[in-house]
N, C-alpha and C. Protein backbone atom coordinates (compact mmCIF):
# COMPACT_ATOMS: atom_id res chain seq x y z
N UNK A 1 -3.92 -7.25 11.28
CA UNK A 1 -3.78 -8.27 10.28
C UNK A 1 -4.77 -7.97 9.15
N UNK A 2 -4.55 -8.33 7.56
CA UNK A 2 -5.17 -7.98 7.08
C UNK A 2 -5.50 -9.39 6.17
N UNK A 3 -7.06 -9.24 5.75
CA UNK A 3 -7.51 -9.88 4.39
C UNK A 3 -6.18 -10.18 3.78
N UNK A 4 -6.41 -11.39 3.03
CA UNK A 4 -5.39 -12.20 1.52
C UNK A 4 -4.40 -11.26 1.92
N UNK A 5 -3.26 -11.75 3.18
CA UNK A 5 -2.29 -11.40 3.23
C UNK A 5 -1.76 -12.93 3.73
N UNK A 6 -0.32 -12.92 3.53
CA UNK A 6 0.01 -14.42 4.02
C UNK A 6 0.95 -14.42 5.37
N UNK A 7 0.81 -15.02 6.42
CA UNK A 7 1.54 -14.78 7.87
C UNK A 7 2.26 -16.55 8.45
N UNK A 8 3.04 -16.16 8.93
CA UNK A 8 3.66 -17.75 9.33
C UNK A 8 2.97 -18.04 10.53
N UNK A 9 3.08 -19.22 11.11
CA UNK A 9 2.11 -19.63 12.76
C UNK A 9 3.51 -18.41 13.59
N UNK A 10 4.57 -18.25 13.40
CA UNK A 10 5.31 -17.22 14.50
C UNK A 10 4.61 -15.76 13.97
N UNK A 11 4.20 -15.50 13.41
CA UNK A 11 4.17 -13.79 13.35
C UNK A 11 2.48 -13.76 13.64
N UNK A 12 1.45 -14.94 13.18
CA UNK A 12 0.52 -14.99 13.92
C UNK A 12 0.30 -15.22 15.86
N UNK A 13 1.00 -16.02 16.02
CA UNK A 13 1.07 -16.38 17.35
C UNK A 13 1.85 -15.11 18.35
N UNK A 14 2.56 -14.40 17.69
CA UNK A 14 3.13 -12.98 18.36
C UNK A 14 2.00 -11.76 17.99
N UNK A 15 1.13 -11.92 17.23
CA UNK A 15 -0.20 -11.00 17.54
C UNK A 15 -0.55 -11.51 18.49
N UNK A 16 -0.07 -12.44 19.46
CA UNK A 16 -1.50 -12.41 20.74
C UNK A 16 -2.56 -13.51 20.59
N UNK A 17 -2.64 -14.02 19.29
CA UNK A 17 -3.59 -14.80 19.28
C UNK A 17 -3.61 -16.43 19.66
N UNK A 18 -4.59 -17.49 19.92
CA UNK A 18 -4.36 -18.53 20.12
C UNK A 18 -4.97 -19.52 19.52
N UNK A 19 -4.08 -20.89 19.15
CA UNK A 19 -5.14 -21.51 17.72
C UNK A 19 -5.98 -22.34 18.89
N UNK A 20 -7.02 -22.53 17.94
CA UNK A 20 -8.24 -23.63 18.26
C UNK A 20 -8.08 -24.79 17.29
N UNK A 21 -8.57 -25.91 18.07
CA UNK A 21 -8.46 -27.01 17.70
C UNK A 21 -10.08 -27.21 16.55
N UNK A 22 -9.96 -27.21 15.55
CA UNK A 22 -10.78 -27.60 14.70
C UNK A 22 -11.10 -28.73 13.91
N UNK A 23 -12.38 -29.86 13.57
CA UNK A 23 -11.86 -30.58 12.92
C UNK A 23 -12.70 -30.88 11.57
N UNK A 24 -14.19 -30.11 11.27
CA UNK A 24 -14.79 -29.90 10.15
C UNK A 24 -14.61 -28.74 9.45
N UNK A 25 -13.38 -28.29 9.58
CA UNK A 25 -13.01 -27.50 8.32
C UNK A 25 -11.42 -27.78 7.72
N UNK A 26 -11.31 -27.24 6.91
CA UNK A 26 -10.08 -27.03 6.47
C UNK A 26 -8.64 -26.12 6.48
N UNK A 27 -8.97 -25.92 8.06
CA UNK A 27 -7.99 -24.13 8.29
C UNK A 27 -7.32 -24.18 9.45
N UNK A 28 -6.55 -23.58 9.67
CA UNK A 28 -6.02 -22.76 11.21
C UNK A 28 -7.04 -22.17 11.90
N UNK A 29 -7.80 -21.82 13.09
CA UNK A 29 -8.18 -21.25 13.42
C UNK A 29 -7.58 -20.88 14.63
N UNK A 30 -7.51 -18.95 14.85
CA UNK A 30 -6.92 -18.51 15.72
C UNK A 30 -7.88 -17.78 16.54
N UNK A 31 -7.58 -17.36 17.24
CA UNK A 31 -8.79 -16.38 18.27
C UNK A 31 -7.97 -15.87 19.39
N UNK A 32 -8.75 -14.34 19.75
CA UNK A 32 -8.13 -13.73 20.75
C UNK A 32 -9.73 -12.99 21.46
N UNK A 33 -9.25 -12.60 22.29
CA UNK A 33 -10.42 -11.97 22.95
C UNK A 33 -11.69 -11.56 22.54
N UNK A 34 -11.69 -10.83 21.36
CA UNK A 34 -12.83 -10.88 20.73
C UNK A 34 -13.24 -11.25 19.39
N UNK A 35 -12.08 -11.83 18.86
CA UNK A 35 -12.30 -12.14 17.36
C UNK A 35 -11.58 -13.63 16.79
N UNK A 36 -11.81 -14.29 15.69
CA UNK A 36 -11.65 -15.57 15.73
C UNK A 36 -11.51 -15.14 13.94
N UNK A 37 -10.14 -15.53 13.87
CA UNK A 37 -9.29 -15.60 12.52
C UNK A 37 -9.12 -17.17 11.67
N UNK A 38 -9.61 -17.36 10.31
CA UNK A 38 -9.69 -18.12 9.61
C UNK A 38 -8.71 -17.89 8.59
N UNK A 39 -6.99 -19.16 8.70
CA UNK A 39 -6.36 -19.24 7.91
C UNK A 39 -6.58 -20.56 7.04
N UNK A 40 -6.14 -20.49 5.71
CA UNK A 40 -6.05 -21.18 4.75
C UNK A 40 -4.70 -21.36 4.21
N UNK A 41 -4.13 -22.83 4.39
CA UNK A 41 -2.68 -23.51 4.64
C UNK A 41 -2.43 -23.18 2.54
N UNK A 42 -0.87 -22.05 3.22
CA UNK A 42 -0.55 -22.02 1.44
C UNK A 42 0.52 -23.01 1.32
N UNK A 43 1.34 -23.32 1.97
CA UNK A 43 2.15 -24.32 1.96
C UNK A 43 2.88 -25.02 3.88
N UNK A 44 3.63 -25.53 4.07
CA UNK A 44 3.76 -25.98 5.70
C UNK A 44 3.87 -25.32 6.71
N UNK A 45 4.53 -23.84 6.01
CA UNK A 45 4.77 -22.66 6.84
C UNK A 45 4.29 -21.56 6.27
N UNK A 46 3.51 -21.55 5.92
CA UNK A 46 2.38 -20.18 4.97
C UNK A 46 0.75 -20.34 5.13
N UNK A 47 0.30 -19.18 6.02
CA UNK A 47 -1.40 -19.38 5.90
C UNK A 47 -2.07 -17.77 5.29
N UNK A 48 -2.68 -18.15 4.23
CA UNK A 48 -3.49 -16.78 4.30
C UNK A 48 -5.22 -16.53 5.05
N UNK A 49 -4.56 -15.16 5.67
CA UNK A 49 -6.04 -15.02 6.55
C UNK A 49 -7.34 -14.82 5.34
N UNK A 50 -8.13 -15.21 5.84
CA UNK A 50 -9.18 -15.41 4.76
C UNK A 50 -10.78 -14.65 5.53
N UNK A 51 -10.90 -15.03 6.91
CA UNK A 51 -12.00 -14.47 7.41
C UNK A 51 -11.34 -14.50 8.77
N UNK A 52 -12.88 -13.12 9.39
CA UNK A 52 -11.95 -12.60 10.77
C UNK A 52 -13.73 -12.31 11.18
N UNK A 53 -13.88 -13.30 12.12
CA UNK A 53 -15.79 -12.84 12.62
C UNK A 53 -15.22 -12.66 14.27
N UNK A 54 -16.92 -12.18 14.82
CA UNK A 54 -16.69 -11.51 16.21
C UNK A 54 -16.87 -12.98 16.58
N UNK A 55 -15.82 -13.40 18.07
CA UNK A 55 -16.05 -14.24 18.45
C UNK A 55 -17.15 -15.31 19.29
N UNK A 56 -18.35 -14.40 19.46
CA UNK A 56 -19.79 -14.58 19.96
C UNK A 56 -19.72 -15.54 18.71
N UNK A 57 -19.98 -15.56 17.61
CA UNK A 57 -20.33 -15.50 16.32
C UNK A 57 -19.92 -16.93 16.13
N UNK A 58 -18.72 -17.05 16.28
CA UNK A 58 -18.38 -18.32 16.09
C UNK A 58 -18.76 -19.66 17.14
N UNK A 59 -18.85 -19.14 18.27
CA UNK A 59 -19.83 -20.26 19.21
C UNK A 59 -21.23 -19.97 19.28
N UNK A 60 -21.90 -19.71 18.63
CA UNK A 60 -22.80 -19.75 18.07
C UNK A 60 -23.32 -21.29 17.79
């Protein structure tokens, strides 16, 4: 997956990944084994990935 590209929740969710429930931000958040993906809602069915940190990082 790449930076400012735009992906639907099906073509994210068929990478493997799984969302997290978030509620002080403004995004999708997805995560898979080692990494934790930050989308930004372009419209009901459009997110662009915006940040991708190691998942240590984020439970932090």
């Amino acid at each position: 997956m790449k930076i400012n590209e735009v992906y639907t929740t099906q073509e994210i969710v068929s990478k493997g990944l799984m969302e997290r429930n978030v509620t002080t931000i403004n995004a999708k958040v997805f995560s898979n084994e080692q990494k934790v993906y930050f989308f930004e809602p372009i419209n009901s069915q459009a997110f662009r990935l915006y940040s991708i940190i190691n998942k240590r990082s984020f439970f932090l």
